[in-house]
C-alpha atoms as a PDB file:
ATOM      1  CA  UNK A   1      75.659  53.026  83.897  1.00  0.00           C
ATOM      2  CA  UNK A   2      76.727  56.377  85.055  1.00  0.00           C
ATOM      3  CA  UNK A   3      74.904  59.025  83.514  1.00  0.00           C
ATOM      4  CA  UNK A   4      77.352  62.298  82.350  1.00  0.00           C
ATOM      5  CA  UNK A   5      75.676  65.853  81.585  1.00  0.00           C
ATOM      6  CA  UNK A   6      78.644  67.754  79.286  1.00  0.00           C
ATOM      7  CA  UNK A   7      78.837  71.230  79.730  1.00  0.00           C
ATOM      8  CA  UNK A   8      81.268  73.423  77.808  1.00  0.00           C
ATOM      9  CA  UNK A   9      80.871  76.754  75.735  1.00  0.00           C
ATOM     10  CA  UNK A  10      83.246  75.520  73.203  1.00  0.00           C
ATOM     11  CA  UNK A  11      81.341  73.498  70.466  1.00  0.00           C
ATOM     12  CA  UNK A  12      84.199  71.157  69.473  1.00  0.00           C
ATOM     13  CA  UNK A  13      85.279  70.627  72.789  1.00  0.00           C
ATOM     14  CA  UNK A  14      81.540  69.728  73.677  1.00  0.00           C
ATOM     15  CA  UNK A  15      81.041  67.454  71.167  1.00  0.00           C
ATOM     16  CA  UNK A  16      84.501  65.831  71.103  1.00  0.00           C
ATOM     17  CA  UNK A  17      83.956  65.124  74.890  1.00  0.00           C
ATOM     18  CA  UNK A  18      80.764  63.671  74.192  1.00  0.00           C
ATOM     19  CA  UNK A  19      82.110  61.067  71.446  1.00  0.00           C
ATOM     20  CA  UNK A  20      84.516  60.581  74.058  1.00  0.00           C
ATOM     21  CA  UNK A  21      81.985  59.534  76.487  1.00  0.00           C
ATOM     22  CA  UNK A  22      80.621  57.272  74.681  1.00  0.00           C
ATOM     23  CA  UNK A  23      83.777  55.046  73.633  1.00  0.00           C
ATOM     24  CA  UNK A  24      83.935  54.732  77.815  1.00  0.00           C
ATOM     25  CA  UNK A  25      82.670  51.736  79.272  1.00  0.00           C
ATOM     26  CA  UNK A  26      79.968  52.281  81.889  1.00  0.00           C
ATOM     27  CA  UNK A  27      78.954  56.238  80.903  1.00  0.00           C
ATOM     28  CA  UNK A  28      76.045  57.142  79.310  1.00  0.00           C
ATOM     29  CA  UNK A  29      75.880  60.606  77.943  1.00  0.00           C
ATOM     30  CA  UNK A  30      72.478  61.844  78.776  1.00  0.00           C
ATOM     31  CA  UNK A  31      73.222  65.173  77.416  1.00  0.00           C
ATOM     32  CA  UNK A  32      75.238  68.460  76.726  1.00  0.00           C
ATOM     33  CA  UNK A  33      75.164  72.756  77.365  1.00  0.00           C
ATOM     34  CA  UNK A  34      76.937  75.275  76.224  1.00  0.00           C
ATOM     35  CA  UNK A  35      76.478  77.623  79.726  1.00  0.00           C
ATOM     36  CA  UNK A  36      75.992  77.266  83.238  1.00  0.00           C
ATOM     37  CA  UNK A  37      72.206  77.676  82.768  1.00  0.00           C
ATOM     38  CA  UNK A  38      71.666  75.403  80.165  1.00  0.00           C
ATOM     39  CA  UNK A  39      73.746  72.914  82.336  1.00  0.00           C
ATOM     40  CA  UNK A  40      71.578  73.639  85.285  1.00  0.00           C
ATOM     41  CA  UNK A  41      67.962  73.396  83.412  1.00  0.00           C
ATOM     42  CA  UNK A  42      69.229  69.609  81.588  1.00  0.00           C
ATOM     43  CA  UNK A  43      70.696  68.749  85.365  1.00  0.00           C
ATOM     44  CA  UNK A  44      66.447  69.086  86.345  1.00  0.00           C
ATOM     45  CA  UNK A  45      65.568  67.206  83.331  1.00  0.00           C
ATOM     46  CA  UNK A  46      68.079  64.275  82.442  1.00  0.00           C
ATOM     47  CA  UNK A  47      68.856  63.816  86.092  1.00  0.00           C
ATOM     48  CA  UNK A  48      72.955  63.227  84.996  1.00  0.00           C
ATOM     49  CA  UNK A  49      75.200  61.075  88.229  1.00  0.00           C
ATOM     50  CA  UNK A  50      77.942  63.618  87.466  1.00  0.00           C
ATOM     51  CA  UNK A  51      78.343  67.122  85.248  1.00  0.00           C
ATOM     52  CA  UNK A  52      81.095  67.473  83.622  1.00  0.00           C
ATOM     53  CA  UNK A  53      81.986  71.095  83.876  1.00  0.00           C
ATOM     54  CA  UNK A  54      83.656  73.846  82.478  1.00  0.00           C
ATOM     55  CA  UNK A  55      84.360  76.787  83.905  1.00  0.00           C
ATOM     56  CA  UNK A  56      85.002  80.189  81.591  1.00  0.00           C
ATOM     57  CA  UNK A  57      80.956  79.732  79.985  1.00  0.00           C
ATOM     58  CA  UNK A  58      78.384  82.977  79.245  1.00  0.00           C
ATOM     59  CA  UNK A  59      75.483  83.505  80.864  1.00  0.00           C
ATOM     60  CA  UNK A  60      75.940  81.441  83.919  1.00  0.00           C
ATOM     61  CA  UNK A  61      79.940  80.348  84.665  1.00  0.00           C
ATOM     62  CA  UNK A  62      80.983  76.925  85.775  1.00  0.00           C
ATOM     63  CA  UNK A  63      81.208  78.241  89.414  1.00  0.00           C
ATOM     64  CA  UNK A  64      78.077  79.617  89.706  1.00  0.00           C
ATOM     65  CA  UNK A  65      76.422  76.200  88.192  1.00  0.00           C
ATOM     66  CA  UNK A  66      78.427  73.939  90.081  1.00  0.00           C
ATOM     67  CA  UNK A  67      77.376  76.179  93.565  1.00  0.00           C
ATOM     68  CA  UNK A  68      73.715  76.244  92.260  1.00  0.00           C
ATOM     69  CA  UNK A  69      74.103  72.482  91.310  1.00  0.00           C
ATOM     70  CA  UNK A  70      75.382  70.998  94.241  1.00  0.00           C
ATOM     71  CA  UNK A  71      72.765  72.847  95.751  1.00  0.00           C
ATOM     72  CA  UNK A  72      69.744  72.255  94.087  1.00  0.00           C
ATOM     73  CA  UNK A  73      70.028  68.698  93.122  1.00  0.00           C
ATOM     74  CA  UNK A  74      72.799  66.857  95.636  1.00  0.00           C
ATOM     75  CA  UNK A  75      72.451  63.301  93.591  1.00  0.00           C
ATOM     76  CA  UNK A  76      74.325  65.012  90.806  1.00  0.00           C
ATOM     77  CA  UNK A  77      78.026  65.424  91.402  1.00  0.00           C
ATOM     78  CA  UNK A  78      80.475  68.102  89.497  1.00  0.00           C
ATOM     79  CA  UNK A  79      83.615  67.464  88.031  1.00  0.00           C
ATOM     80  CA  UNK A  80      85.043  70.502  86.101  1.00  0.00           C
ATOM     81  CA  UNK A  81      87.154  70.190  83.180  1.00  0.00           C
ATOM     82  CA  UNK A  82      88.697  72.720  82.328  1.00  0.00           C
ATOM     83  CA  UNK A  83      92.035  74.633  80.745  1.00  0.00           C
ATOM     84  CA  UNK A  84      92.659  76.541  83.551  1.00  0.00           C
ATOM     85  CA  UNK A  85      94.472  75.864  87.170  1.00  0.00           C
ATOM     86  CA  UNK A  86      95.080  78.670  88.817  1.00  0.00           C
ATOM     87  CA  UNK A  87      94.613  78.908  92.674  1.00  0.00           C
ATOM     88  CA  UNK A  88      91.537  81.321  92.448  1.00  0.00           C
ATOM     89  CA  UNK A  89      89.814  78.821  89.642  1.00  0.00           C
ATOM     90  CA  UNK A  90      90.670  75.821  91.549  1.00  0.00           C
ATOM     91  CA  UNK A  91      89.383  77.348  95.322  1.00  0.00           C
ATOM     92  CA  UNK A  92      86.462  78.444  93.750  1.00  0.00           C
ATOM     93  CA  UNK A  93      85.222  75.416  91.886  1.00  0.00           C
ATOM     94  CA  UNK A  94      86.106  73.495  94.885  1.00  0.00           C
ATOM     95  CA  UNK A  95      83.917  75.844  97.428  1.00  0.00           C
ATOM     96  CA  UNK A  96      81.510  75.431  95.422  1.00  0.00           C
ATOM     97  CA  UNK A  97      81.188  71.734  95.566  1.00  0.00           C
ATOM     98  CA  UNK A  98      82.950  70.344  92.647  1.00  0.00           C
ATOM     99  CA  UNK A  99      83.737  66.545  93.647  1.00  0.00           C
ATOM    100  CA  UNK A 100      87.142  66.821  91.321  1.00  0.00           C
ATOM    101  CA  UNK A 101      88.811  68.966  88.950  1.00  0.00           C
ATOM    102  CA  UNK A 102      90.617  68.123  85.865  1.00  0.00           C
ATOM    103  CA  UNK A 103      92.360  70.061  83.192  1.00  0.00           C
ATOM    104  CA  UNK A 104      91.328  69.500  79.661  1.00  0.00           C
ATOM    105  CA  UNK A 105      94.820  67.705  78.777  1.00  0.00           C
ATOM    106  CA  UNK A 106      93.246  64.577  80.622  1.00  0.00           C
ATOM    107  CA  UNK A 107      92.905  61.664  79.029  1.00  0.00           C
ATOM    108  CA  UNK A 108      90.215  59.387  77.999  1.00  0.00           C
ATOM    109  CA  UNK A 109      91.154  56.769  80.861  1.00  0.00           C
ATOM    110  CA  UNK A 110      91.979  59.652  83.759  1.00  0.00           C
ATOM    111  CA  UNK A 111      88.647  61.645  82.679  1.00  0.00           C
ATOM    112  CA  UNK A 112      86.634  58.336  82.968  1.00  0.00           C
ATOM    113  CA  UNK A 113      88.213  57.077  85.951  1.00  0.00           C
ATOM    114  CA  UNK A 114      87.308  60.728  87.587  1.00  0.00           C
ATOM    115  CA  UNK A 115      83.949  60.310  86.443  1.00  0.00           C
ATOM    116  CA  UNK A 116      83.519  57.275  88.362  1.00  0.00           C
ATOM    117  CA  UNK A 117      85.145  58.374  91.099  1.00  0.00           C
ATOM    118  CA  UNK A 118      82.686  61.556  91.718  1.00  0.00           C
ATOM    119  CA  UNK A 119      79.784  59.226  90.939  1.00  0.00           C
ATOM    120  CA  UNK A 120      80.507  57.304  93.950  1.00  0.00           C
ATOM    121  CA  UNK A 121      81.143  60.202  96.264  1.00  0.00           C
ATOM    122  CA  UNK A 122      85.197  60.502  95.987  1.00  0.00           C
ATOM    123  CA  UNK A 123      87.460  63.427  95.234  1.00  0.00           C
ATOM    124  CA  UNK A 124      89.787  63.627  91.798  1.00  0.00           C
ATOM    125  CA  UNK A 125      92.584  66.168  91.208  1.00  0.00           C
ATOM    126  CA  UNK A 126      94.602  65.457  88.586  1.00  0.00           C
ATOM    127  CA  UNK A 127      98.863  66.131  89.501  1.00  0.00           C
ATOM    128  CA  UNK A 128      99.009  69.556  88.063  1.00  0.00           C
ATOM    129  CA  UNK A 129      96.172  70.546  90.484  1.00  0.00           C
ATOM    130  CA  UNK A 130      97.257  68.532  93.085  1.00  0.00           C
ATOM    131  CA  UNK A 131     100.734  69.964  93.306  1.00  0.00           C
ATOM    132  CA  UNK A 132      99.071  73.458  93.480  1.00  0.00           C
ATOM    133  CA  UNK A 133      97.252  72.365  96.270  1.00  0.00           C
ATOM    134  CA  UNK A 134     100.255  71.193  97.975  1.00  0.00           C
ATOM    135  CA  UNK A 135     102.241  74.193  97.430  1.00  0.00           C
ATOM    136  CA  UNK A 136      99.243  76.808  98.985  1.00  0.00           C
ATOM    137  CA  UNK A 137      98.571  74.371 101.883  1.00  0.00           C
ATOM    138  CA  UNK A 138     102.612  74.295 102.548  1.00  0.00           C
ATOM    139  CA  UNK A 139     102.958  77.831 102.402  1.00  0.00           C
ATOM    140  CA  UNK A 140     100.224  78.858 104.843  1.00  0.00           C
ATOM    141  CA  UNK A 141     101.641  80.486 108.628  1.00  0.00           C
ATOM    142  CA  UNK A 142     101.004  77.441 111.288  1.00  0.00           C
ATOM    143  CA  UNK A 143      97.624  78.381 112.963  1.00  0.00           C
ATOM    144  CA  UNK A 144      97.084  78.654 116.322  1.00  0.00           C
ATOM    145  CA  UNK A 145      95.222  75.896 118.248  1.00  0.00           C
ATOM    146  CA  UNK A 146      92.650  78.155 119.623  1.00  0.00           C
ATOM    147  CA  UNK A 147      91.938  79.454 116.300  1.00  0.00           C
ATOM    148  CA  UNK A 148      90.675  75.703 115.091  1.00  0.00           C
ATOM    149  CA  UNK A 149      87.058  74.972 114.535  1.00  0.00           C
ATOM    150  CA  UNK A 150      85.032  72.063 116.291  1.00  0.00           C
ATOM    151  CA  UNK A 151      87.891  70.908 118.926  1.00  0.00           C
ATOM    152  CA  UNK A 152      90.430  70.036 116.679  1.00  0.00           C
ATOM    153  CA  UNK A 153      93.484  69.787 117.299  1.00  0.00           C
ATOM    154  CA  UNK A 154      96.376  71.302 115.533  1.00  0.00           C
ATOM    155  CA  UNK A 155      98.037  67.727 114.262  1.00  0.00           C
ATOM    156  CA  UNK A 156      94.334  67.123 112.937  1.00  0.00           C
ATOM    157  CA  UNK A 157      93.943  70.559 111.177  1.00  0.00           C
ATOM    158  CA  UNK A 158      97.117  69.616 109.650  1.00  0.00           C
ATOM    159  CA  UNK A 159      96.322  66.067 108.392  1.00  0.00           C
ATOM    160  CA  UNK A 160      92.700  67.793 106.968  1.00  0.00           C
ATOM    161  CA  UNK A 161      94.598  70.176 105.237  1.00  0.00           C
ATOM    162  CA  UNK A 162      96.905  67.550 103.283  1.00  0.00           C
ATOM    163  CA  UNK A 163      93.317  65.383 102.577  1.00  0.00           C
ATOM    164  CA  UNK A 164      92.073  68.672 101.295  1.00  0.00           C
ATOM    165  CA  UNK A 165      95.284  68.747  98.842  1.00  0.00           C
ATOM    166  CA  UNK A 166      94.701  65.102  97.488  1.00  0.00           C
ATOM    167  CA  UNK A 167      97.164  63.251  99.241  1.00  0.00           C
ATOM    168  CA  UNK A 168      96.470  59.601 100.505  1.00  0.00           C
ATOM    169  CA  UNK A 169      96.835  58.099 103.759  1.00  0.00           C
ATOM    170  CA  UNK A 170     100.658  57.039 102.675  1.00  0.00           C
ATOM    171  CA  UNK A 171     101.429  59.927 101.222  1.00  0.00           C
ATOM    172  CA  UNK A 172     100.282  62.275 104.380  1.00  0.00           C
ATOM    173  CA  UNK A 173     102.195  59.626 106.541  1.00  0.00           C
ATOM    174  CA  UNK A 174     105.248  60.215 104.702  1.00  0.00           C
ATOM    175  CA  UNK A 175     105.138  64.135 104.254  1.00  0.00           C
ATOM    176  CA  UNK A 176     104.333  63.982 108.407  1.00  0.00           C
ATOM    177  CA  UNK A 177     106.492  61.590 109.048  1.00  0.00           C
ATOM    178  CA  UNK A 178     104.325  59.561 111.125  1.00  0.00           C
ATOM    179  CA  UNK A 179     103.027  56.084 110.509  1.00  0.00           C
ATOM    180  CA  UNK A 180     100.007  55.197 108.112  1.00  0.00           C
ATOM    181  CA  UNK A 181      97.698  53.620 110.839  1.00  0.00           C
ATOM    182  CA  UNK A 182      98.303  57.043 112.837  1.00  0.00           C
ATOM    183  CA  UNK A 183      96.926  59.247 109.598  1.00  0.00           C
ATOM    184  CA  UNK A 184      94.106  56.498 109.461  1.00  0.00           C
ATOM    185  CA  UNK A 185      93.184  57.094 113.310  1.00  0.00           C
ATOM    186  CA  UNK A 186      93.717  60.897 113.053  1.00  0.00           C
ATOM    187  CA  UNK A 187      91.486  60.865 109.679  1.00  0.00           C
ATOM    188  CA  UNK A 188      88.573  58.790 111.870  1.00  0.00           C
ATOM    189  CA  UNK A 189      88.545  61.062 114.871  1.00  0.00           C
ATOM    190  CA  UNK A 190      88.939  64.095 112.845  1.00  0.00           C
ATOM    191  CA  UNK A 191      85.840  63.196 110.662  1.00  0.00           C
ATOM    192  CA  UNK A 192      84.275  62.218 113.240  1.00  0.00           C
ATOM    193  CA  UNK A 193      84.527  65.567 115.147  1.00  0.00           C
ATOM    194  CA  UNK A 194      83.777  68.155 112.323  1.00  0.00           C
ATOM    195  CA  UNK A 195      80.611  65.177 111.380  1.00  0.00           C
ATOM    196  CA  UNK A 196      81.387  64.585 107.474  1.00  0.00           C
ATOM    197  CA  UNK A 197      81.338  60.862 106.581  1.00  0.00           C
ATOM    198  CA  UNK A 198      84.112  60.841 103.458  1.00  0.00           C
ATOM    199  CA  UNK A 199      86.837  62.848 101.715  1.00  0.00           C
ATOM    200  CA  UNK A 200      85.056  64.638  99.573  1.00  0.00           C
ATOM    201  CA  UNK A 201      82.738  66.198 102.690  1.00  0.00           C
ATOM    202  CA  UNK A 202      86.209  66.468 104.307  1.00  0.00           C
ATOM    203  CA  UNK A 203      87.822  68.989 101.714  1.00  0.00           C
ATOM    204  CA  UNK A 204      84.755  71.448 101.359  1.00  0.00           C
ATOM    205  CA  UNK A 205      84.681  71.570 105.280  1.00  0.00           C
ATOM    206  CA  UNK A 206      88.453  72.277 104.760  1.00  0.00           C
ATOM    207  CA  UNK A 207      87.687  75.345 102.368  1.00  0.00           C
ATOM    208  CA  UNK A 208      84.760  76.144 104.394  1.00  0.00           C
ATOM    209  CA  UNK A 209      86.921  77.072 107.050  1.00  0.00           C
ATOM    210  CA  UNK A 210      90.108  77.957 105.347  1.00  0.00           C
ATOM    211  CA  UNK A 211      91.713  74.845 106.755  1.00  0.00           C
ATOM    212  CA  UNK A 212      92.633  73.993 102.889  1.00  0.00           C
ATOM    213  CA  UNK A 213      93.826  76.857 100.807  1.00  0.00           C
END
């Protein structure tokens, strides 16, 4: 069973997610906040695989838990939910560690699918957030090769900016318009050189150092 913290300010929402929950197979709802600090003082006590997080909350925001999440406890992933996908929401969340970000007109299926996904380690953006990825990463200037961090090269920067937008190995192949086993060789060296062991590691390097967004 993966165990789901809910935190949302919205009492409705909150609850409705929870009954949610708990018509998913595999999730166990261990418990639910209406702020950031609530969220992070039941992440210390009910030890949730995953927090399902909004963002706009009182007294401690989504960001701010998800940063002092992540953080504090790294056996509990973050996957916000929440109404709003906008660049600076989206950056933020995802500098801050969140594992995947949904908006709230996800379904039962995509929301428990992402859930399982961040529980083992994997990034989820559903296509609204995805195609604003793509559209920052494709509007950046080309970067300099001297500019790029731990030896990378610039046809690596490029493929770990499109992993840090959500595309797969096909989908990078085709938008590069190189083959699939090259992405898949380019993906292996480049992890291998910045030292992160899976996509998820991969896109907060990205944003770390503005190879993303």
């Amino acid at each position: 069973m993966i165990k789901v913290l809910v935190a949302d300010d919205q009492q409705v929402m909150r609850e409705g997610l929870v009954a949610l929950l708990g018509m998913v197979d595999g999730i166990e709802v261990v418990g639910s906040a209406a702020n950031g600090a609530e969220a992070l003082a039941l992440t210390a006590t009910a030890c949730p695989d995953v927090v399902l997080m909004d963002l706009r909350m009182p007294v401690l925001d989504g960001v701010a838990a998800t940063r002092r999440i992540t953080s504090e406890y790294p056996g509990t992933a973050v996957l916000v939910l929440t109404t709003y996908a906008d660049d600076e929401s989206i950056v933020g969340a995802l500098k801050a560690g969140a594992k995947g970000y949904l908006t709230k007109d996800a379904g039962r299926a995509e929301i428990g699918a992402a859930l399982r996904s961040a529980a083992a380690g994997q990034s989820t953006f559903d296509a609204a957030v995805a195609q604003r990825l793509i559209e920052a990463l494709s509007s950046k200037p080309a970067r300099k090769r001297v500019e790029l961090p731990d030896g990378l090269t610039s046809r690596e920067a490029e493929v770990l900016g499109l992993v840090a937008g959500g595309l797969s190995n096909g989908e990078i192949a085709a938008e590069l318009f190189i083959g699939e086993a090259t992405v898949k060789t380019h993906i292996n060296n480049t992890f291998a050189k910045i030292g992160v062991r899976n996509r998820a590691e991969a896109v907060r390097y990205a944003l770390a150092n503005d190879l993303g967004l």
